[in-house]
C-alpha atoms as a PDB file:
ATOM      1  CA  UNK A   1       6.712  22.549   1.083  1.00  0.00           C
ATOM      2  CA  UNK A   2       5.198  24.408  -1.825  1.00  0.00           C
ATOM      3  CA  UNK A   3       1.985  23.150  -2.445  1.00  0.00           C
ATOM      4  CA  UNK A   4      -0.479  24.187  -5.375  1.00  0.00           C
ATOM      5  CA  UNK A   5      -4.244  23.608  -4.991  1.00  0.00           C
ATOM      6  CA  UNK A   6      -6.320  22.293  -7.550  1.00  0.00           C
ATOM      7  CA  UNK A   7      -9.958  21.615  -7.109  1.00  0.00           C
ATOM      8  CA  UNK A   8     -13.191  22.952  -8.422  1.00  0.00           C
ATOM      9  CA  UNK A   9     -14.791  23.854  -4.994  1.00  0.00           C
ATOM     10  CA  UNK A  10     -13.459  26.738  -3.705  1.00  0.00           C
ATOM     11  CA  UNK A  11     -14.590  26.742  -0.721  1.00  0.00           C
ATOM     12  CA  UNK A  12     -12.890  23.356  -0.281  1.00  0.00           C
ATOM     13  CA  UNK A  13      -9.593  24.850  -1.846  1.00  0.00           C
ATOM     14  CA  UNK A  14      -9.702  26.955   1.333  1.00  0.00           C
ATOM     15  CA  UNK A  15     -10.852  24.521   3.873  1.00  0.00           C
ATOM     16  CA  UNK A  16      -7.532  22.327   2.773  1.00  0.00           C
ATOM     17  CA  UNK A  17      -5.449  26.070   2.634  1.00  0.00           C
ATOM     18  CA  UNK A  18      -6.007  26.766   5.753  1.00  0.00           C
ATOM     19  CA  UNK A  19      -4.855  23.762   6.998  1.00  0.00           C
ATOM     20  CA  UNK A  20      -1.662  23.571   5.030  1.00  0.00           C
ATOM     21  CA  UNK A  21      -1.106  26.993   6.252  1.00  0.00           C
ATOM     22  CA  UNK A  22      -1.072  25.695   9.527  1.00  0.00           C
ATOM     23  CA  UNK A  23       0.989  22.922   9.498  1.00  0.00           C
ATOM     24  CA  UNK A  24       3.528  25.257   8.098  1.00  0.00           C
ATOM     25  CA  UNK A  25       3.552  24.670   4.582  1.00  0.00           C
ATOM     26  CA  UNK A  26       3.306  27.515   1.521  1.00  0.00           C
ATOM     27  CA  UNK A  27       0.599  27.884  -0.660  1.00  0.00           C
ATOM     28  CA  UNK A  28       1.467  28.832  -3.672  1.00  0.00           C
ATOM     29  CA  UNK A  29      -1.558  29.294  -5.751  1.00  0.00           C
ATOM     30  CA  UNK A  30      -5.290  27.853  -5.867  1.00  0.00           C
ATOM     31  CA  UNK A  31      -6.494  26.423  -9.370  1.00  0.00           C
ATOM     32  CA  UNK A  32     -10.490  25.394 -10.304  1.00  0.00           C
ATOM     33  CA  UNK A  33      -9.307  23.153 -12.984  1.00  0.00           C
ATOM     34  CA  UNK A  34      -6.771  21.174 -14.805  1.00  0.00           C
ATOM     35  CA  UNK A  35      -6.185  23.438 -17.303  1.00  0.00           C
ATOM     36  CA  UNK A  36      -5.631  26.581 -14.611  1.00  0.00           C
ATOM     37  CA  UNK A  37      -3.304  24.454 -13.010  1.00  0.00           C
ATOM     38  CA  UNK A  38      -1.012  23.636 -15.961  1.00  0.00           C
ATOM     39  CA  UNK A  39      -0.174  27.291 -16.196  1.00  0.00           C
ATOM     40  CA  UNK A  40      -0.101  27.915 -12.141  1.00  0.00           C
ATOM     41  CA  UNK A  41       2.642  24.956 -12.268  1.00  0.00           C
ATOM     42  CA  UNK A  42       4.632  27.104 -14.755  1.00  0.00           C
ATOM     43  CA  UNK A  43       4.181  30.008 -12.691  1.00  0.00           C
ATOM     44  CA  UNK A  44       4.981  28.863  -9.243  1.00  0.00           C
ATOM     45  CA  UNK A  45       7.209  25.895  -9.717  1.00  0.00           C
ATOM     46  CA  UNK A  46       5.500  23.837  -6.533  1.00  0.00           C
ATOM     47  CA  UNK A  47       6.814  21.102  -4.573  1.00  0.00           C
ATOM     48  CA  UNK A  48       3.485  19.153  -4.910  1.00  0.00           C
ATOM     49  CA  UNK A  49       0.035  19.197  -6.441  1.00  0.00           C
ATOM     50  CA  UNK A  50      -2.958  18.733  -4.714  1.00  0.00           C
ATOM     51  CA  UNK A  51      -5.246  17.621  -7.549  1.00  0.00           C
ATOM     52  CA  UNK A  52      -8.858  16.284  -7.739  1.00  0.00           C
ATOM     53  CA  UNK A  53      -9.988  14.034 -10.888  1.00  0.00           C
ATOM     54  CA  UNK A  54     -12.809  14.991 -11.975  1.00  0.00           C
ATOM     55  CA  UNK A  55     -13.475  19.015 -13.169  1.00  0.00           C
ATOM     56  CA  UNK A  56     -14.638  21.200 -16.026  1.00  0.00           C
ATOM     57  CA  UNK A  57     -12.813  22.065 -19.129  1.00  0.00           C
ATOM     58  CA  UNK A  58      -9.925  20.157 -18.499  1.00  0.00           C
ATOM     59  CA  UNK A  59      -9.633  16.750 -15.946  1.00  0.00           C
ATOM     60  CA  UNK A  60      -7.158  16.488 -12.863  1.00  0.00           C
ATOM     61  CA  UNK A  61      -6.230  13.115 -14.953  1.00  0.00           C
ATOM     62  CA  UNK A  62      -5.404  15.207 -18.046  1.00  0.00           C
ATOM     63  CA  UNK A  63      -3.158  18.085 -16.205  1.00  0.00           C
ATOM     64  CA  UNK A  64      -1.316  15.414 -14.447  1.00  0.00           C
ATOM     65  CA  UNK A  65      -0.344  13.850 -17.660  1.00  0.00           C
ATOM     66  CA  UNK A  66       0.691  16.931 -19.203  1.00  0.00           C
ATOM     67  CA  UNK A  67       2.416  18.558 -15.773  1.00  0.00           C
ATOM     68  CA  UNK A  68       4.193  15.156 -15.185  1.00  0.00           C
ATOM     69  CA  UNK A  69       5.399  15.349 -18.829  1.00  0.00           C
ATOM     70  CA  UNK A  70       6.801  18.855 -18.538  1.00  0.00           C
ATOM     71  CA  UNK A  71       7.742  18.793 -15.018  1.00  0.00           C
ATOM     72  CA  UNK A  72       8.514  15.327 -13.695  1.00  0.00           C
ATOM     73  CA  UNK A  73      10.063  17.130 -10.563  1.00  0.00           C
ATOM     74  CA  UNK A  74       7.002  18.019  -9.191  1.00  0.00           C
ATOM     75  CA  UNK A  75       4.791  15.218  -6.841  1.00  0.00           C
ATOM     76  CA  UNK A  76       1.186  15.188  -7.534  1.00  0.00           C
ATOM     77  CA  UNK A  77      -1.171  13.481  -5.299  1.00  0.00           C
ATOM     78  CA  UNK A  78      -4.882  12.767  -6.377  1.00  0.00           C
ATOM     79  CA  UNK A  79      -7.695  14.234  -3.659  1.00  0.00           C
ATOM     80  CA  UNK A  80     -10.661  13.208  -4.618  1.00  0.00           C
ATOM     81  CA  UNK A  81     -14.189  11.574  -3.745  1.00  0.00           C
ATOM     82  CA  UNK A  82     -13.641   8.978  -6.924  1.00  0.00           C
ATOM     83  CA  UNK A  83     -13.685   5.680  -5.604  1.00  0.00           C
ATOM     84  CA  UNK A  84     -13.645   4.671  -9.695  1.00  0.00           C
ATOM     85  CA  UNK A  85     -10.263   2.140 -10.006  1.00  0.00           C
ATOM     86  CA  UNK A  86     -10.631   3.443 -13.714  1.00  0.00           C
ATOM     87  CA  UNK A  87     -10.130   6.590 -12.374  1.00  0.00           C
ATOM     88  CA  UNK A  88      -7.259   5.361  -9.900  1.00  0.00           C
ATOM     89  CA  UNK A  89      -5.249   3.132 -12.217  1.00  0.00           C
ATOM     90  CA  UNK A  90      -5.370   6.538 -14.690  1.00  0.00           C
ATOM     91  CA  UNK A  91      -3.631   8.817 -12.273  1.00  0.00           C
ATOM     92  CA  UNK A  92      -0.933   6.265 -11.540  1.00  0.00           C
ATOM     93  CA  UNK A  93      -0.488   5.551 -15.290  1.00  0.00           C
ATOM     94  CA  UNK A  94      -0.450   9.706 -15.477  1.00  0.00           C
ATOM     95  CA  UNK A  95       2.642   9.758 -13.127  1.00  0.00           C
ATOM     96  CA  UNK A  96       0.703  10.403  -9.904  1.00  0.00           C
ATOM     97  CA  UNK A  97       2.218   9.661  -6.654  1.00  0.00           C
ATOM     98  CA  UNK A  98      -0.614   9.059  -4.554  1.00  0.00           C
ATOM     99  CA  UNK A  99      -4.359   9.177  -4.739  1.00  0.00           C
ATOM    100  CA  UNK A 100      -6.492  10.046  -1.830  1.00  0.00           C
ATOM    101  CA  UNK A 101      -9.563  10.423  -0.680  1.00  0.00           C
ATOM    102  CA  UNK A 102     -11.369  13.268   0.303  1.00  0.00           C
ATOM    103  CA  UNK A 103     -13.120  11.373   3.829  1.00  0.00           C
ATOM    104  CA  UNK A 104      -9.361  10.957   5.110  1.00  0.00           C
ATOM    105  CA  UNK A 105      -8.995  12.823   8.188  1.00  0.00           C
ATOM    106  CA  UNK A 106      -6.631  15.802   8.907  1.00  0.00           C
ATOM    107  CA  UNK A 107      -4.007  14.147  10.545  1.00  0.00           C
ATOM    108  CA  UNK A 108      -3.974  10.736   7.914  1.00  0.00           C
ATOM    109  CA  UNK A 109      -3.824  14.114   5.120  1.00  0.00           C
ATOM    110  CA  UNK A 110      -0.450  15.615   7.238  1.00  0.00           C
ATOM    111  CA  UNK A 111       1.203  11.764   7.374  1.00  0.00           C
ATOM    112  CA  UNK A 112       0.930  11.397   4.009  1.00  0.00           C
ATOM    113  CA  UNK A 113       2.341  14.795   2.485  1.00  0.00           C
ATOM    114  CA  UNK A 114       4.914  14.743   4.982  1.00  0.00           C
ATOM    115  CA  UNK A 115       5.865  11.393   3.388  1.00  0.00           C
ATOM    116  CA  UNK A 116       5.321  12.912  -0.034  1.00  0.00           C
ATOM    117  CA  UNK A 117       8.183  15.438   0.321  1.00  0.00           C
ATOM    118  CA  UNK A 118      10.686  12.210   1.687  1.00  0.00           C
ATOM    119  CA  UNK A 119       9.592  10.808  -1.987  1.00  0.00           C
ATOM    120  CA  UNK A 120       7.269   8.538  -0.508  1.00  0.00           C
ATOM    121  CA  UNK A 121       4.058   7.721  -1.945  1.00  0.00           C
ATOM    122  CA  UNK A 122       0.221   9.141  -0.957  1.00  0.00           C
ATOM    123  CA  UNK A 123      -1.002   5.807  -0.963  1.00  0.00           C
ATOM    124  CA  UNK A 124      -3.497   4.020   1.779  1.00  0.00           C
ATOM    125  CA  UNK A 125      -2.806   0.598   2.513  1.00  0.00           C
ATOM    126  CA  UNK A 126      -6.391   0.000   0.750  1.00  0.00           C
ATOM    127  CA  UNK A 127      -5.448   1.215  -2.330  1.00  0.00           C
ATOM    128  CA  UNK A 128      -2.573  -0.345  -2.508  1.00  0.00           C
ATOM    129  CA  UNK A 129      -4.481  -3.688  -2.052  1.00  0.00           C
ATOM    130  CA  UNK A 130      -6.378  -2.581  -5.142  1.00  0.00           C
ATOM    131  CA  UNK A 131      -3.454  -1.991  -7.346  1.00  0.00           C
ATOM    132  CA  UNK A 132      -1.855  -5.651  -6.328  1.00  0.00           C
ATOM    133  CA  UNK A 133      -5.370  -7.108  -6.946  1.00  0.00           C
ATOM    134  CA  UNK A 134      -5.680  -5.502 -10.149  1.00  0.00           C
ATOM    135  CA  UNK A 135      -2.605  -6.646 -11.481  1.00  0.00           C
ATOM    136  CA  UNK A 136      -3.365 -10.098  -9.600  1.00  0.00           C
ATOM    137  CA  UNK A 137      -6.513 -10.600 -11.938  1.00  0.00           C
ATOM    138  CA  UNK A 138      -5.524  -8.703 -15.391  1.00  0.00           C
ATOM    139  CA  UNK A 139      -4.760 -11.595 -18.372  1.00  0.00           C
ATOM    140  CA  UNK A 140      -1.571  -9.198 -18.706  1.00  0.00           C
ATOM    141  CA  UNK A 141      -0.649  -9.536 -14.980  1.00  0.00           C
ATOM    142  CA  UNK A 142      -0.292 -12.957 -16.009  1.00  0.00           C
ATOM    143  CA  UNK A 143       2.901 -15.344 -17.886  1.00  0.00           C
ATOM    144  CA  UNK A 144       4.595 -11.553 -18.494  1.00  0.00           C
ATOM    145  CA  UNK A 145       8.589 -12.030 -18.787  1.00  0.00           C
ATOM    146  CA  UNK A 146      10.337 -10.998 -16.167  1.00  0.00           C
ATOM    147  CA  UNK A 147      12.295  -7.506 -16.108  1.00  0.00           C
ATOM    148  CA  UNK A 148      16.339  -7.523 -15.069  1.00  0.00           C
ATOM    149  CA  UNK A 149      16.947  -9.939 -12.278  1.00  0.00           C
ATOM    150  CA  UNK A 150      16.853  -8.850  -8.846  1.00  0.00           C
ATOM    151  CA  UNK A 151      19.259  -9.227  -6.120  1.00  0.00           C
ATOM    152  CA  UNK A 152      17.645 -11.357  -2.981  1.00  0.00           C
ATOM    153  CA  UNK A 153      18.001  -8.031  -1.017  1.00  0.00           C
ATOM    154  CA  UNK A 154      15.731  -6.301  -3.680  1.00  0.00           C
ATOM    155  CA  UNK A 155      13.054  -8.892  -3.879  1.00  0.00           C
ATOM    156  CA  UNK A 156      12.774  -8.640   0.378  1.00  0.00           C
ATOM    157  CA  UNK A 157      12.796  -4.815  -0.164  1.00  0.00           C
ATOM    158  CA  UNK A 158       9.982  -5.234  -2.817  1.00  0.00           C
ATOM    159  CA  UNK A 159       7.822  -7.060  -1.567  1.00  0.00           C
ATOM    160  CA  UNK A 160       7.995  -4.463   1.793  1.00  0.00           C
ATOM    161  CA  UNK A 161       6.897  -1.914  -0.638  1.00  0.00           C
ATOM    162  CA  UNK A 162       3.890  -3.756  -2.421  1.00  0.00           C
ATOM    163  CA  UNK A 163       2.581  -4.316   1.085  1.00  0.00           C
ATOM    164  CA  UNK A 164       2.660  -0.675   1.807  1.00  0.00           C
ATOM    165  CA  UNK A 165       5.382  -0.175   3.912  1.00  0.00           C
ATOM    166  CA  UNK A 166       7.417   3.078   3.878  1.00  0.00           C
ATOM    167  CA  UNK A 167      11.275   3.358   3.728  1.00  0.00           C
ATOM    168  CA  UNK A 168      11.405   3.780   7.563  1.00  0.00           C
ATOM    169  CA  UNK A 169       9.144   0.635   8.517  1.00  0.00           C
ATOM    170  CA  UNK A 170      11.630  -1.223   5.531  1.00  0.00           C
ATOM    171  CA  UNK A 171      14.632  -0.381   7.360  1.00  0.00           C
ATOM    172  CA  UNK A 172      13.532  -1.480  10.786  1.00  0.00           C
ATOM    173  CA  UNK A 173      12.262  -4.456   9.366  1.00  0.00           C
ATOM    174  CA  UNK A 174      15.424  -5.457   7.576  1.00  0.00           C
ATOM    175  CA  UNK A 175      17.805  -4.265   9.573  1.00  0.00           C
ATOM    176  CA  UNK A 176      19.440  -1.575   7.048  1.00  0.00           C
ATOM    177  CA  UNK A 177      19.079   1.833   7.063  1.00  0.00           C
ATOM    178  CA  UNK A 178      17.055   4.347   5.332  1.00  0.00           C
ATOM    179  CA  UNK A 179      19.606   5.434   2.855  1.00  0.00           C
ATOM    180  CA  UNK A 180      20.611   1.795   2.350  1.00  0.00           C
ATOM    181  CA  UNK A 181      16.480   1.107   1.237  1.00  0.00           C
ATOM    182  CA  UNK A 182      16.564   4.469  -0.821  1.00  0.00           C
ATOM    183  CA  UNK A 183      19.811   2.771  -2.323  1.00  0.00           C
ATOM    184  CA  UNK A 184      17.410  -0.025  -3.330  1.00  0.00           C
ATOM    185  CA  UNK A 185      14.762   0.895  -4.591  1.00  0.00           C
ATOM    186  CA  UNK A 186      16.273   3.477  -6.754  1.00  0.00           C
ATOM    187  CA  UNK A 187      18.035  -0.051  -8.379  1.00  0.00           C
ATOM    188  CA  UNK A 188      14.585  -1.649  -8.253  1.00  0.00           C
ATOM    189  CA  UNK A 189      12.914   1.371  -9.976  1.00  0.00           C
ATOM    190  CA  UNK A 190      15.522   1.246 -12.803  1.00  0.00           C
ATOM    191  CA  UNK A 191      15.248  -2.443 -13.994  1.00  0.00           C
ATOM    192  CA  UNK A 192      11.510  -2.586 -13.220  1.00  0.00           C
ATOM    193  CA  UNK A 193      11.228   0.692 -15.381  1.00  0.00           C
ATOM    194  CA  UNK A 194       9.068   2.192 -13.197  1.00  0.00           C
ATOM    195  CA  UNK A 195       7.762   5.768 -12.864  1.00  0.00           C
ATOM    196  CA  UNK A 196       6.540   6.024  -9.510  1.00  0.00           C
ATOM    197  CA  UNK A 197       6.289   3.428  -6.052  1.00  0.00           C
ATOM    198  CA  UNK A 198       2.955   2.710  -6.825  1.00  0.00           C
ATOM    199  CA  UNK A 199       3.746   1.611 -10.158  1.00  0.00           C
ATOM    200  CA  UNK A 200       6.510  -0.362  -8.669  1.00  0.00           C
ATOM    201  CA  UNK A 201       4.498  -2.407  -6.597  1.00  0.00           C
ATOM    202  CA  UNK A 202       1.582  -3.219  -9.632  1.00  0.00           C
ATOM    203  CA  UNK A 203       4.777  -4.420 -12.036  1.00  0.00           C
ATOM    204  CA  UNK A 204       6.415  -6.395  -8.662  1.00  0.00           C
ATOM    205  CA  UNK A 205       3.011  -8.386  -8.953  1.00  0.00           C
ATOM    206  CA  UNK A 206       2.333  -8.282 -12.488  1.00  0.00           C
ATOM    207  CA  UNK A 207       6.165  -9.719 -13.431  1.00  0.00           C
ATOM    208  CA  UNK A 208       6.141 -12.557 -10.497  1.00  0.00           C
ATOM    209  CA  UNK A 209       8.785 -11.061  -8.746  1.00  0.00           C
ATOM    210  CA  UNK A 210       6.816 -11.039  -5.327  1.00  0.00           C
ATOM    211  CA  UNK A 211       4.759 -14.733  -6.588  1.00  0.00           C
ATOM    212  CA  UNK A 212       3.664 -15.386  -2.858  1.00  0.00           C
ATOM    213  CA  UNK A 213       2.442 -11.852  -1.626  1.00  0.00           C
ATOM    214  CA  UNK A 214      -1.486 -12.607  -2.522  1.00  0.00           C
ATOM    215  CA  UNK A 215      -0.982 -15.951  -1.263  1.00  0.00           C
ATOM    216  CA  UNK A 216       0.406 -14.803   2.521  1.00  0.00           C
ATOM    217  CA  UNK A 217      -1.317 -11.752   2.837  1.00  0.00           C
ATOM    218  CA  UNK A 218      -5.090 -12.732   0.707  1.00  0.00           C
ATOM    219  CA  UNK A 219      -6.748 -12.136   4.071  1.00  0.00           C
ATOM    220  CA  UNK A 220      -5.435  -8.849   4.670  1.00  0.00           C
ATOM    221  CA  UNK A 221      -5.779  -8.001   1.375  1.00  0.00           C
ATOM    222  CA  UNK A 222      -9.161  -9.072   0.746  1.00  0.00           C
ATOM    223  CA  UNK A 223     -10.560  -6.971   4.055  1.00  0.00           C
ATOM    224  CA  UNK A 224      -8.543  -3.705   2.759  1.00  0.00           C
ATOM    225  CA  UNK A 225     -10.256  -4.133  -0.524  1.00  0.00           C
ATOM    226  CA  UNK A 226     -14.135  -4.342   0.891  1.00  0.00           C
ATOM    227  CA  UNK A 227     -12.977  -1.045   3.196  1.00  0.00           C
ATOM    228  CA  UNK A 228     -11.898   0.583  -0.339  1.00  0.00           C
ATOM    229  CA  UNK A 229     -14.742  -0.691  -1.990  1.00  0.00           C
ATOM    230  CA  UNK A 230     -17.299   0.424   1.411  1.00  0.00           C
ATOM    231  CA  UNK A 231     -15.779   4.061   1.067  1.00  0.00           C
END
């Protein structure tokens, strides 16, 4: 996978490098803001965008809005010590598909952009309790109309997806296979106009589709959230 850098600490640029390099991936070029990496992106056409929030001169929130918008090919996955949901909710609006943070171990970092090259989202289970609970608790998340009907095979499939699951966990659970949830959720994504999974799940929520997820899962959610909100 080509993978472009983009973080104003070089010396953490090369920490994360190195391991990239490692687990066997390219690196295509190394940016120390947003504004760097909008013209590396033109240059090197990467797979994915390893991009922190907050830098001089020009924001990882701004570059991903204006890479996104000229190249929605390419994956870009927040890495970041923000623990701001301002800051979280901005990257997803952006067109980000995942947001990270920097105290995730090495391992949890390879999971996640392995997942990110099957189309997959960068997403901790954490986070994504923070998106749902957004939603949850916005006036907007509340009375909206509801988008194109879904088939009871989509609804099961979504509400696998605002939990956090991936397409492989989906398909075991369900009984289908991978290609079958891919199938899915591409229908899902087009009359929920979404632009990315985590945006999927928020609008799932937001519209009622998935009306009992906070209601079966508060517990769960509710711990995830304090371990988001202890990081």
């Amino acid at each position: 996978m080509r993978t472009l850098l983009v973080d104003d600490h070089a010396l953490f640029r090369d920490g994360v490098a190195s391991l990239l390099l490692a687990w066997g991936h390219e690196v295509v070029g190394q940016a120390s803001d947003g504004g760097e990496a909008i013209e590396l992106v033109e240059s090197t056409a990467p797979d994915v965008v390893l991009m922190d929030v907050r830098m001089p001169r020009v924001s990882g929130l701004e570059a991903t809005a204006e890479i996104k918008a000229r190249h929605p090919e390419v994956a870009i996955v927040m890495l970041t010590v923000s623990e701001d949901e301002a800051d979280l909710f901005r990257a997803i609006k952006a067109g980000a598909q995942g947001y990270l943070l920097k105290n995730l171990e090495a391992p949890q970092l390879r999971s996640m952009l392995e997942g990110v090259a099957r189309g997959e989202p960068a997403i901790t289970p954490g986070t994504a309790a923070r998106i749902i609970d957004e939603f949850l608790l916005s006036p907007e998340g509340r009375g909206a109309g509801r988008s194109q009907r879904l088939t009871e095979r989509e609804v099961g499939v979504l509400r696998l997806v605002t939990e956090g699951k991936r397409n492989r966990e989906i398909a075991v659970e369900l009984g289908i296979s991978e290609n079958t949830v891919k199938f899915h959720l591409k229908n899902i994504v087009e009359k929920l106009h979404a632009q990315n999974r985590a945006e999927l799940a928020a609008r799932a929520v937001r519209e009622g589709l998935v009306p009992d997820l906070h209601q079966d899962n508060g517990a769960g959610h509710r711990s995830e959230s304090s371990t988001w909100r202890r990081r």
